[in-house]
Protein backbone atom coordinates (compact mmCIF):
# COMPACT_ATOMS: atom_id res chain seq x y z
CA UNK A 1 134.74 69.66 136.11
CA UNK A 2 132.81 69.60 139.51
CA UNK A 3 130.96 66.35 140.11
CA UNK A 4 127.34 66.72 139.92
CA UNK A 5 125.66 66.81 142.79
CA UNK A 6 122.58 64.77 143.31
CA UNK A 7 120.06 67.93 142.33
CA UNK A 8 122.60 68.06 138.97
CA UNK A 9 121.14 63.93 138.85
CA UNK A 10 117.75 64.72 140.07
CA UNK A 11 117.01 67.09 136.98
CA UNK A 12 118.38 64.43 134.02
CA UNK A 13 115.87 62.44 135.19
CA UNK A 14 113.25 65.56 134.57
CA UNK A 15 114.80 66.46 131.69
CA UNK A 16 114.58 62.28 129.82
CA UNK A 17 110.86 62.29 131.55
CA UNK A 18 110.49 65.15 129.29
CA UNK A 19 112.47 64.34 126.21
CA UNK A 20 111.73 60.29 126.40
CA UNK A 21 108.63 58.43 125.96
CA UNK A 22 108.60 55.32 128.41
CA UNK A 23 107.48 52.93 125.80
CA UNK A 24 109.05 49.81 126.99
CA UNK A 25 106.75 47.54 128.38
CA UNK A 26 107.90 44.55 130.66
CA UNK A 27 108.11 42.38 127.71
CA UNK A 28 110.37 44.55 125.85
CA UNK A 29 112.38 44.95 128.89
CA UNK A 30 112.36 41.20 129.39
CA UNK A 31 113.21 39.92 125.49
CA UNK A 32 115.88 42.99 125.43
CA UNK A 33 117.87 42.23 128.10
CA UNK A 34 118.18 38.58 126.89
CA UNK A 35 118.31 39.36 122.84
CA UNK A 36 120.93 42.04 123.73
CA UNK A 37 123.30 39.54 124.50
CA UNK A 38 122.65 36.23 122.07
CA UNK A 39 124.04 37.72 118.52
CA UNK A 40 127.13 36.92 116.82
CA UNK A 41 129.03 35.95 119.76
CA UNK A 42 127.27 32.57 120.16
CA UNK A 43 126.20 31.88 116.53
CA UNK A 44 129.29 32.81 114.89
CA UNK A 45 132.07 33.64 116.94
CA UNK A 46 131.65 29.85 119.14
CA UNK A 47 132.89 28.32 116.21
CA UNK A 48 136.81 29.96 116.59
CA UNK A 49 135.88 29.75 120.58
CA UNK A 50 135.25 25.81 120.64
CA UNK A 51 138.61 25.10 117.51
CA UNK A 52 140.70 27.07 120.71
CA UNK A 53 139.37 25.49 123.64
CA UNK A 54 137.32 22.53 122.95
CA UNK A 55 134.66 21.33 125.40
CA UNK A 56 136.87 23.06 127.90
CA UNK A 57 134.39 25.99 126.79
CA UNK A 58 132.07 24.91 128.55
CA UNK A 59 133.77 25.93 132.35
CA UNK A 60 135.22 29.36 130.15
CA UNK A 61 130.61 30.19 129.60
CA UNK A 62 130.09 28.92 132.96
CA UNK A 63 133.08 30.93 135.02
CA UNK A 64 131.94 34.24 132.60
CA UNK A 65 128.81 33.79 133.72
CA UNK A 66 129.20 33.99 137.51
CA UNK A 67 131.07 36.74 136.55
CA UNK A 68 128.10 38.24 134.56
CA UNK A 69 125.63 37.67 137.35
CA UNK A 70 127.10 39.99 139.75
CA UNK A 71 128.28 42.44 137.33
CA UNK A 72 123.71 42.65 136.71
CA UNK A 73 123.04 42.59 140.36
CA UNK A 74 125.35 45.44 141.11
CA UNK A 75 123.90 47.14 137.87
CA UNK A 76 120.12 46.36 138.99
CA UNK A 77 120.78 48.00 142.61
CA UNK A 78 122.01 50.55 140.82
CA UNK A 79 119.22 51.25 138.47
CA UNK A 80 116.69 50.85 141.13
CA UNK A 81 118.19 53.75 142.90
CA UNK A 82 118.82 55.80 139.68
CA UNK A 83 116.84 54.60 136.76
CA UNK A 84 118.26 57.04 134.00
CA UNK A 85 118.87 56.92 130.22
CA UNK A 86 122.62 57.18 131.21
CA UNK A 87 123.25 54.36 133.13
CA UNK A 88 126.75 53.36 133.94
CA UNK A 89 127.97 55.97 132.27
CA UNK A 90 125.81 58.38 135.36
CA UNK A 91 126.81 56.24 138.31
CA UNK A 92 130.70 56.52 137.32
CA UNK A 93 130.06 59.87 137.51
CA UNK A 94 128.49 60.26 140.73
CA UNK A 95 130.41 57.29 142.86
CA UNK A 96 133.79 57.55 140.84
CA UNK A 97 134.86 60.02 139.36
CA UNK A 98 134.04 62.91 136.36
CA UNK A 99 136.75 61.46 134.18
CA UNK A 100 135.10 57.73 134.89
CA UNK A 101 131.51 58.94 134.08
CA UNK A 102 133.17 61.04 130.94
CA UNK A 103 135.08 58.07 129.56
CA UNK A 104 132.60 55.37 130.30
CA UNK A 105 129.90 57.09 128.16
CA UNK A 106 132.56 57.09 125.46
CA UNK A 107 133.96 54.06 125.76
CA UNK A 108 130.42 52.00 125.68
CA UNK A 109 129.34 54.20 122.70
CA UNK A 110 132.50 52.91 121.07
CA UNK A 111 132.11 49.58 121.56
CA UNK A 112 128.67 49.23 120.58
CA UNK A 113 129.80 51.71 117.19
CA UNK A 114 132.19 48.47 117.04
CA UNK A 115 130.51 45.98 117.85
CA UNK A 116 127.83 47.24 115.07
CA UNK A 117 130.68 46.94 112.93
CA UNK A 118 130.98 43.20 114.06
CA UNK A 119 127.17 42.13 113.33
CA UNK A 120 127.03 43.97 110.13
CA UNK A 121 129.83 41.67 109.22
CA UNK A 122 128.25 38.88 110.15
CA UNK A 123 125.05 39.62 107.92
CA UNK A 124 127.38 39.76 105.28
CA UNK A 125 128.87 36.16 106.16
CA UNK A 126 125.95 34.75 106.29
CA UNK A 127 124.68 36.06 103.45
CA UNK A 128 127.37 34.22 101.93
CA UNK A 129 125.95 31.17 102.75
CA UNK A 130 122.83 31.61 99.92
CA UNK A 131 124.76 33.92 97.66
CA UNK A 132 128.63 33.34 97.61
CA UNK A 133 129.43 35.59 94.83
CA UNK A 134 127.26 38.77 96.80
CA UNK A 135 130.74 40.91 97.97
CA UNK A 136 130.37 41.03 101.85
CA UNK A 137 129.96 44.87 102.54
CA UNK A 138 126.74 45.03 99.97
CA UNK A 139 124.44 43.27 102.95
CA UNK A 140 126.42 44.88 105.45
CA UNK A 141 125.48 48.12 104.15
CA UNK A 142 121.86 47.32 103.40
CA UNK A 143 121.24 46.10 107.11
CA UNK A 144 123.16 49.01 108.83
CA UNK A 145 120.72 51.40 106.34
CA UNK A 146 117.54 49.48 107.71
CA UNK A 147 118.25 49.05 111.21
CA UNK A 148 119.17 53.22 111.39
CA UNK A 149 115.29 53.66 109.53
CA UNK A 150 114.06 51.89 112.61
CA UNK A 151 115.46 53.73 115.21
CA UNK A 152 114.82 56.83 113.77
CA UNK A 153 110.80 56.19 114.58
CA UNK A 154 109.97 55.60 117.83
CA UNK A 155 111.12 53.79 121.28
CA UNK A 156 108.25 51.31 120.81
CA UNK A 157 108.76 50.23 117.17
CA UNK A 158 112.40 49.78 118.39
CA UNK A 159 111.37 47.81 121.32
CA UNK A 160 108.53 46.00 119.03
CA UNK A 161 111.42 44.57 116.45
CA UNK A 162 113.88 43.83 119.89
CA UNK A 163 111.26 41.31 121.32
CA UNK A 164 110.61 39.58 117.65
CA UNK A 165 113.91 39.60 116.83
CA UNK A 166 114.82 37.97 120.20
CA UNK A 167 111.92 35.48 120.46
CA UNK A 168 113.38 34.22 116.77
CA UNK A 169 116.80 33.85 118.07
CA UNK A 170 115.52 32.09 121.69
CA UNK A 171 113.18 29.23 119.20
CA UNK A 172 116.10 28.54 117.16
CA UNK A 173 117.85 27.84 120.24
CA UNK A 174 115.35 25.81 121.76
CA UNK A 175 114.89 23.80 118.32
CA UNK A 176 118.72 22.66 119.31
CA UNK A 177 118.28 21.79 122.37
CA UNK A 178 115.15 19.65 121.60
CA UNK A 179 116.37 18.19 118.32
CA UNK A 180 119.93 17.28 119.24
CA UNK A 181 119.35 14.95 121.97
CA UNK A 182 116.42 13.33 119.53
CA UNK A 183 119.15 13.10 116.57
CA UNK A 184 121.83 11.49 119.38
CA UNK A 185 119.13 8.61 120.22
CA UNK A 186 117.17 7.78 117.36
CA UNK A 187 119.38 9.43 114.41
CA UNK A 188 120.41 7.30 111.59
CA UNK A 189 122.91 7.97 108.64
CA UNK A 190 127.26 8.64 109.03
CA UNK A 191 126.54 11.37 110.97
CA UNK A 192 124.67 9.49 113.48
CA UNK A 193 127.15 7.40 113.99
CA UNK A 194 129.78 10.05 115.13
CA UNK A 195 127.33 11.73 117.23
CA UNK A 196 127.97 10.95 120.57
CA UNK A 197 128.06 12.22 124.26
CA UNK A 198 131.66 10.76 124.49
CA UNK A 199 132.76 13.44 122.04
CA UNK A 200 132.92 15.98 125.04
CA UNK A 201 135.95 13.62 126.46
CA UNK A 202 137.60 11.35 122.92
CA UNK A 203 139.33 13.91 121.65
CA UNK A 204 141.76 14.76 123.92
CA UNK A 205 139.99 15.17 126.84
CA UNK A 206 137.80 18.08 128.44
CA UNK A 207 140.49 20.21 128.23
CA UNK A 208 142.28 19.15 124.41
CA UNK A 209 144.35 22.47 124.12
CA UNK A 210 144.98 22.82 127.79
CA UNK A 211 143.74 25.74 130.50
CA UNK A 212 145.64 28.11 128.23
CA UNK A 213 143.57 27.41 125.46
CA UNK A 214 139.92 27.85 127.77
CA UNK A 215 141.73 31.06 128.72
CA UNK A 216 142.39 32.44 125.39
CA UNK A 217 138.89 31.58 124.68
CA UNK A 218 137.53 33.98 126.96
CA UNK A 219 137.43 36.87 124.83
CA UNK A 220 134.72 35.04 122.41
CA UNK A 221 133.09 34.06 125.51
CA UNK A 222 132.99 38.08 127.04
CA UNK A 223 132.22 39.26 123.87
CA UNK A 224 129.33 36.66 123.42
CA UNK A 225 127.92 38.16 127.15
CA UNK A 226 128.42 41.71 126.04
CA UNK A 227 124.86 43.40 125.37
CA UNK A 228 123.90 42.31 129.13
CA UNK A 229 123.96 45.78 130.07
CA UNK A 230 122.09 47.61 127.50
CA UNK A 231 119.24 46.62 130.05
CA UNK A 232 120.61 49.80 132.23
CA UNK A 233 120.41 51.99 128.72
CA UNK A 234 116.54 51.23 128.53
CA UNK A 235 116.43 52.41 132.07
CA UNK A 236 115.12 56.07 131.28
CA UNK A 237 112.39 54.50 128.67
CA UNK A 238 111.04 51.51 131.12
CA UNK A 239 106.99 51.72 131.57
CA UNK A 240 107.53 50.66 135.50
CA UNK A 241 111.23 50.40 136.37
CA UNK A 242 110.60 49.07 139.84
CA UNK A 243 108.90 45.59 138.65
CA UNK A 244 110.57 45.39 135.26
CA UNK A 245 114.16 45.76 136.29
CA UNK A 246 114.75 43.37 138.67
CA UNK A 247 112.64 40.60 137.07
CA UNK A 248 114.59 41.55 134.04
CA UNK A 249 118.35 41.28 135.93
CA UNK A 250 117.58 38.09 137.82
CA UNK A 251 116.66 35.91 134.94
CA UNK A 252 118.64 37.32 132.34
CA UNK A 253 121.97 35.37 133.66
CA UNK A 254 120.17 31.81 133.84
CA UNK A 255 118.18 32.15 130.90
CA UNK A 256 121.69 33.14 129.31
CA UNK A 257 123.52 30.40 130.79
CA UNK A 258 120.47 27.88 130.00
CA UNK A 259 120.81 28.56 126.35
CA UNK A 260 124.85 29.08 125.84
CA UNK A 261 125.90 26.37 128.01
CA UNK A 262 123.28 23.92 126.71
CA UNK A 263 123.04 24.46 123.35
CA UNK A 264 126.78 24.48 123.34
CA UNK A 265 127.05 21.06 124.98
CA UNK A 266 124.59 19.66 122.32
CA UNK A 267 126.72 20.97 119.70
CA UNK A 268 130.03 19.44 120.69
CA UNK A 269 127.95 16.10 121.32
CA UNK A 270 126.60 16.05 117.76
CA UNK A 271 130.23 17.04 116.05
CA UNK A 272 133.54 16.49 117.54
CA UNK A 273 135.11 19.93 118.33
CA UNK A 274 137.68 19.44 116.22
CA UNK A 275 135.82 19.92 112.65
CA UNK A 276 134.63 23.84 114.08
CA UNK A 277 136.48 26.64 112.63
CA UNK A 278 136.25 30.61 112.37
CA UNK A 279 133.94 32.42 109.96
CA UNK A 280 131.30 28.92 109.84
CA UNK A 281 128.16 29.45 112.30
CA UNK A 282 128.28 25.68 114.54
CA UNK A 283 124.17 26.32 114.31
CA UNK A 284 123.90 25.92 110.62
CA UNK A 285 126.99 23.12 110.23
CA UNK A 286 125.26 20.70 112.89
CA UNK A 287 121.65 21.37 111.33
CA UNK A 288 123.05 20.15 108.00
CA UNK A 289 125.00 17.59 109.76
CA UNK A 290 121.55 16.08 111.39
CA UNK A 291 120.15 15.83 107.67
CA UNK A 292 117.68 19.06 107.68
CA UNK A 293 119.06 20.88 105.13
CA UNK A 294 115.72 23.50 105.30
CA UNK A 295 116.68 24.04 108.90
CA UNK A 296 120.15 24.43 108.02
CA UNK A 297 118.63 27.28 105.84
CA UNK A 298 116.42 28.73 108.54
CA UNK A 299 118.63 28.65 110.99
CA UNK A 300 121.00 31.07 108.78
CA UNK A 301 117.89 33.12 108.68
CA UNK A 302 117.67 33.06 112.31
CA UNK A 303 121.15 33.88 112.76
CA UNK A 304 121.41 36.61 110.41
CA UNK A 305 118.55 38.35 112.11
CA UNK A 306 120.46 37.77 115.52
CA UNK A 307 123.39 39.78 114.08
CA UNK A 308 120.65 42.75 112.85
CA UNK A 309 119.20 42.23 116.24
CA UNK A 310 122.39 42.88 118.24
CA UNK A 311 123.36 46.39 115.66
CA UNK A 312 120.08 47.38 116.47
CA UNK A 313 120.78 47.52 120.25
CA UNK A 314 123.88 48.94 118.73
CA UNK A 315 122.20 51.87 117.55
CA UNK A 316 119.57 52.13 120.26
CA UNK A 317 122.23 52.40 122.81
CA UNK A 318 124.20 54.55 121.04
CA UNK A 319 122.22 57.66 120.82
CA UNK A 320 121.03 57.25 124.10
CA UNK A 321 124.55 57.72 125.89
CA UNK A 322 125.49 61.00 123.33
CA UNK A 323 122.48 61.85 124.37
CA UNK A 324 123.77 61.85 128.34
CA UNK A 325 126.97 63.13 127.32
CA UNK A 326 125.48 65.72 125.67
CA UNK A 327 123.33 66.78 128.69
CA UNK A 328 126.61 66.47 130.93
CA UNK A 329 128.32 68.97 128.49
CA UNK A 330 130.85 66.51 127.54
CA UNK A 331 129.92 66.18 123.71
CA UNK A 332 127.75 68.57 121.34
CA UNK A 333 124.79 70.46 122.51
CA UNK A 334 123.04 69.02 119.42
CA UNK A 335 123.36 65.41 120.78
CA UNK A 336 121.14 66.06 124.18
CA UNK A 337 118.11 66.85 121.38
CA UNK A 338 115.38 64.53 120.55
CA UNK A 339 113.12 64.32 117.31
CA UNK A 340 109.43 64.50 116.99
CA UNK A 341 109.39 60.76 118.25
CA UNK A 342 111.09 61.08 121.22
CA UNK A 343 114.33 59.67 119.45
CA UNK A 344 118.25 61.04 120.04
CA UNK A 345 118.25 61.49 115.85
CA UNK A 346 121.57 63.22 115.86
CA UNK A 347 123.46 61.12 118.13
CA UNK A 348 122.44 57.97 116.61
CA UNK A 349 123.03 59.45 112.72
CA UNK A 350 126.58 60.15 113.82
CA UNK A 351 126.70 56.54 115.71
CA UNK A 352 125.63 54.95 112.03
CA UNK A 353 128.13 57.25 110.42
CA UNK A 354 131.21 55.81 111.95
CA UNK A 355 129.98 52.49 111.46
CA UNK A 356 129.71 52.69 107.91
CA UNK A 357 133.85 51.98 108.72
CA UNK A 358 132.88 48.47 109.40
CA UNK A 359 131.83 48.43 105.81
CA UNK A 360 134.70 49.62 104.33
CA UNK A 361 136.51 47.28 106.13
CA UNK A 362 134.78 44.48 104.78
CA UNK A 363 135.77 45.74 101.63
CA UNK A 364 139.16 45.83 102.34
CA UNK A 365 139.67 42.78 104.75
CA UNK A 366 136.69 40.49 104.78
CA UNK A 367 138.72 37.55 106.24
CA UNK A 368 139.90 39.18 109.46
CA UNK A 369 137.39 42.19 110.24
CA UNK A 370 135.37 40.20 112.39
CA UNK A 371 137.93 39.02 114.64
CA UNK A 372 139.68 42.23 114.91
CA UNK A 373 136.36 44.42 115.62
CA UNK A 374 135.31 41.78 118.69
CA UNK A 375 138.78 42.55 120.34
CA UNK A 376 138.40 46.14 120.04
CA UNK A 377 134.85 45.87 120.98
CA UNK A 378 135.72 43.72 123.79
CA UNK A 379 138.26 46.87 125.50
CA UNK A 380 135.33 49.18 125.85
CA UNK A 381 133.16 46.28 127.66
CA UNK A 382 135.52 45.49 130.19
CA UNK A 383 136.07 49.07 130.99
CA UNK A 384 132.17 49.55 131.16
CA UNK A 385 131.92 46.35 133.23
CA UNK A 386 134.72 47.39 135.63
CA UNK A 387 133.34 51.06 136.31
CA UNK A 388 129.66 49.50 136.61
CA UNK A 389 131.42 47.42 139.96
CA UNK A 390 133.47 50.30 141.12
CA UNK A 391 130.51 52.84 140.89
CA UNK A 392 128.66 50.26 143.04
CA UNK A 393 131.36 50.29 145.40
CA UNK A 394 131.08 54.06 145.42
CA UNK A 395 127.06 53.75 145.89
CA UNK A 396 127.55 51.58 149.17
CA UNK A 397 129.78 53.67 150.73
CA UNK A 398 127.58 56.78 150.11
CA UNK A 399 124.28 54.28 151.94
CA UNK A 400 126.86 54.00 154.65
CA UNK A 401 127.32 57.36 155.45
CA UNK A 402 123.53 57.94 154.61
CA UNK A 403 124.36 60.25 151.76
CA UNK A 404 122.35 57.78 149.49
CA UNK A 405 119.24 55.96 150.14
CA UNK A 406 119.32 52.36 149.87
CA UNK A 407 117.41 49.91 147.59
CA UNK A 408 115.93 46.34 148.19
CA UNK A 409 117.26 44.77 145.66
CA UNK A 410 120.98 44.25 146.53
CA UNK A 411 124.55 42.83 145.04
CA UNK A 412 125.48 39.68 147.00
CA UNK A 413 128.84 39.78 148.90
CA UNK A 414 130.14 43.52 148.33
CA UNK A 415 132.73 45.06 148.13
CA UNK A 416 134.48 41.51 147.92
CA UNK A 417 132.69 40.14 144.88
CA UNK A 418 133.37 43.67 143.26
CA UNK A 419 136.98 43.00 143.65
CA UNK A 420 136.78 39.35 142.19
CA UNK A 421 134.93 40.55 139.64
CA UNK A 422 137.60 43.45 138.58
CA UNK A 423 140.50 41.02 138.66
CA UNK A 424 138.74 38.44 136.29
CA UNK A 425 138.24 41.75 133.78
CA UNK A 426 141.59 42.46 134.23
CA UNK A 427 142.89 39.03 133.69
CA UNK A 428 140.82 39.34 130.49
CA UNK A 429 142.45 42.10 128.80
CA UNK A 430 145.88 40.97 129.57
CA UNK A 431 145.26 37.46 127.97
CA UNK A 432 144.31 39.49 124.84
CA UNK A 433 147.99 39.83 123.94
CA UNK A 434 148.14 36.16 123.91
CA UNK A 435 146.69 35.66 120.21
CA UNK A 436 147.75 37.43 117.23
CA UNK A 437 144.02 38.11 116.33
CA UNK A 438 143.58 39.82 119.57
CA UNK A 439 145.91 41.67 120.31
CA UNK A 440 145.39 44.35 118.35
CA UNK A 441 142.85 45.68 121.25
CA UNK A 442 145.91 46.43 123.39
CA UNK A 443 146.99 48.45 120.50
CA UNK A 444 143.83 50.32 119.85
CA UNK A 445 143.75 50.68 123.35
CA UNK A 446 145.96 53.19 124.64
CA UNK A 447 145.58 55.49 121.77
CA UNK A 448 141.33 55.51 122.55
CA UNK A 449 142.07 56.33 126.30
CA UNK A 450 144.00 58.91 125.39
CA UNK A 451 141.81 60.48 122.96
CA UNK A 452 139.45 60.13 125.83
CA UNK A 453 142.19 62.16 128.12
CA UNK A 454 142.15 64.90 125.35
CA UNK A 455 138.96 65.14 124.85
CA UNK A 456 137.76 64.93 128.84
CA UNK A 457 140.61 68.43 129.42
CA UNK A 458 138.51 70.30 126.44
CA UNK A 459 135.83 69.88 127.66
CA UNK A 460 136.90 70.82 131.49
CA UNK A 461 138.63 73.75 129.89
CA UNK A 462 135.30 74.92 128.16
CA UNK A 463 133.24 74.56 131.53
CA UNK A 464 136.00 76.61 133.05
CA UNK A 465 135.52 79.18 130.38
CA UNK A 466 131.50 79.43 130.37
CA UNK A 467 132.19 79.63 134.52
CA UNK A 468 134.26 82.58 134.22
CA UNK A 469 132.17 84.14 131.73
């Protein structure tokens, strides 16, 4: 298949102005970007994160995020110069190559068809926490049915639900970091008395489990940072792209790091990191543990609607890329459609349609889904990550030889932060092998790429076809 040429680029952005409504104010924009990446990640999966690494966590959030802040300033030059529904999956495309652009669209609406599967899960486990006898798909299944009501309406109702469901999640946040430090000085009771700052360094030290155990961390930690980019999905729907998207990638990563490093620090200072363990939420055991049983209760409330928050991103993100792929010829005509609302329908009923595996897996294994679907999920960020730095690459060099016009709003130290930032990835995904829970990502890897090299010569085949005809 040809790559497009910039006139092929030029009309999807005539065709979205056409089949999208740009119903995403600033605020939506703003609450998205940073809802999109607090969900299960920090409220659930930090519990396995800080029993493998211990307050040596802390340096895995605060490494990932340097990573993550270049990763959104490449992505925000790039969006500034091309703000389309299509993103990523558009600029691999153009700057890398048709197979990148083909199996980038995939791959990101796999993981977040995944990582759906991940947050439906975690509605069931902490619906657990009220009703312990309620089987673990039976919410699962209820939220996924909600959330794909929702996005069936409209851009704004989705964007409408986004910023409450993010403001909850960014309060119950703050409550930590304001009632922590209160409990450490003027707490009283057993559990008072083991709070302490010095739990960051009695238990064995910063680093209890050693470098290797901050390392295997890391895929909690990527996971917990993966929704960053959906900001470049909302692209084709933003009200003014040029003052929303920057503002939006610039304070995204501290607002991020604010609220993960922080509220992880207070955590480990209020309960040794030893007593945390998979499958319990640290947010609701240190609530209980400060003697506010009612917050402990509203803070599962809080984090349940995190996890429906994050699938809803799920979905919204979804449809949105069929819908690109679709319009690039490289899945079904019927996915480049919208409804009445302005809405992909048919790429985000078959999105909700494969999830409905991450119910029957929590039918089948309840104990180890969630583990096994943030690896998996994990794969298809990294690649999505690593094309968004090499299509940047590909974006300066085309400025350079004045085949691309340049933007204001620029990555700091290309092309040799893009190559940092590629070998970190990489280290990533080879560490994955490293844990049993893991590594079944390097499994499910290969066979997805190669369903994605099947599927990408089909589709060349059938352009090469239509040509002749």
């Amino acid at each position: 298949m040809p790559t497009h040429e910039a006139a092929s680029f030029d009309a999807e952005q005539r065709q979205e102005a056409q089949d999208f409504h740009r119903g995403l104010k600033d605020r939506h924009v703003q609450l998205i970007a940073l809802g999109g990446a607090i969900g299960v990640g920090l409220f659930l999966g930090s519990g396995r994160a800080i029993s493998q690494a211990g307050p040596g966590l802390i340096f895995a959030y605060a490494a990932a995020g340097v990573v993550i802040f270049f990763i959104m300033r490449a992505l925000g030059e790039l969006m500034l110069h091309r703000p389309v529904a299509g993103s990523f999956a558009t600029y691999a495309e153009q700057y890398v190559s048709p197979f990148a652009g083909f199996a980038t669209g995939w791959s990101y609406w796999f993981m977040w068809v995944v990582t759906g599967m991940a947050e439906i899960t975690a509605v069931g486990i902490y619906t657990n926490y009220w009703f312990p006898d309620v089987p673990q798909w039976i919410p699962a299944l209820i939220t996924l049915g909600v959330l794909y009501g929702v996005n069936l309406i409209a851009v704004k109702l989705f964007g409408e639900i986004e910023f409450w469901f993010a403001c909850i999640k960014i309060l119950a946040i703050l409550a930590l970091l304001v009632s922590g430090p209160l409990f450490l000085i003027f707490g009283t009771g057993e559990h008072a008395e083991v709070a302490s700052v010095s739990n960051l360094w009695d238990h064995g030290g910063l680093f209890p489990t050693g470098v290797l155990g901050v390392v295997l961390a890391l895929q909690m930690v990527m996971f917990a940072f993966q929704g960053v980019e959906l900001l470049g999905v909302t692209a084709g729907e933003v009200e003014d792209p040029a003052k929303s998207l920057p503002k939006a990638t610039n304070a995204v990563v501290w607002r991020i790091l604010v609220f993960y490093i922080g509220a992880l620090l207070v955590v480990m200072m209020l309960v040794p990191w030893s007593e945390f363990s998979a499958g319990e939420s640290p947010f609701v055991m240190v609530f209980d543990r400060m003697g506010l049983p009612a917050a402990a209760l509203v803070i599962n409330f809080v984090v349940i609607t995190a996890a429906a928050s994050s699938c809803n991103s799920g979905i919204f993100s979804t449809g949105r890329m069929l819908y690109t792929l679709a319009q690039f010829g490289q899945a079904p005509k019927v996915f480049g459609k919208v409804n009445r609302n302005h809405v992909p329908a048919a790429g985000i009923t078959a999105s909700v349609i494969v999830m409905l595996l991450g119910v029957v897996l929590n039918y089948f294994i309840p104990e180890r889904v969630f583990i096994y679907v943030t690896s998996v999920a994990l794969i298809g960020t990294l690649w999505t990550w690593g094309m968004i730095m090499l299509a940047h690459i590909g974006y300066r060099r085309a400025v350079a030889r004045g085949e691309a016009a340049p933007v204001s709003f620029r990555m700091p130290g290309a092309p040799y932060t893009n190559w940092g930032i590629l070998a970190f990835l990489a280290m990533v995904a080879i560490f994955l092998g490293f844990d049993d829970g893991t590594r079944v990502a390097l499994y499910v890897a290969p066979v997805w790429f190669a369903i994605l090299g099947v599927g990408y010569q089909i589709t060349r085949r059938r352009e090469a076809l239509a040509l002749a005809a």
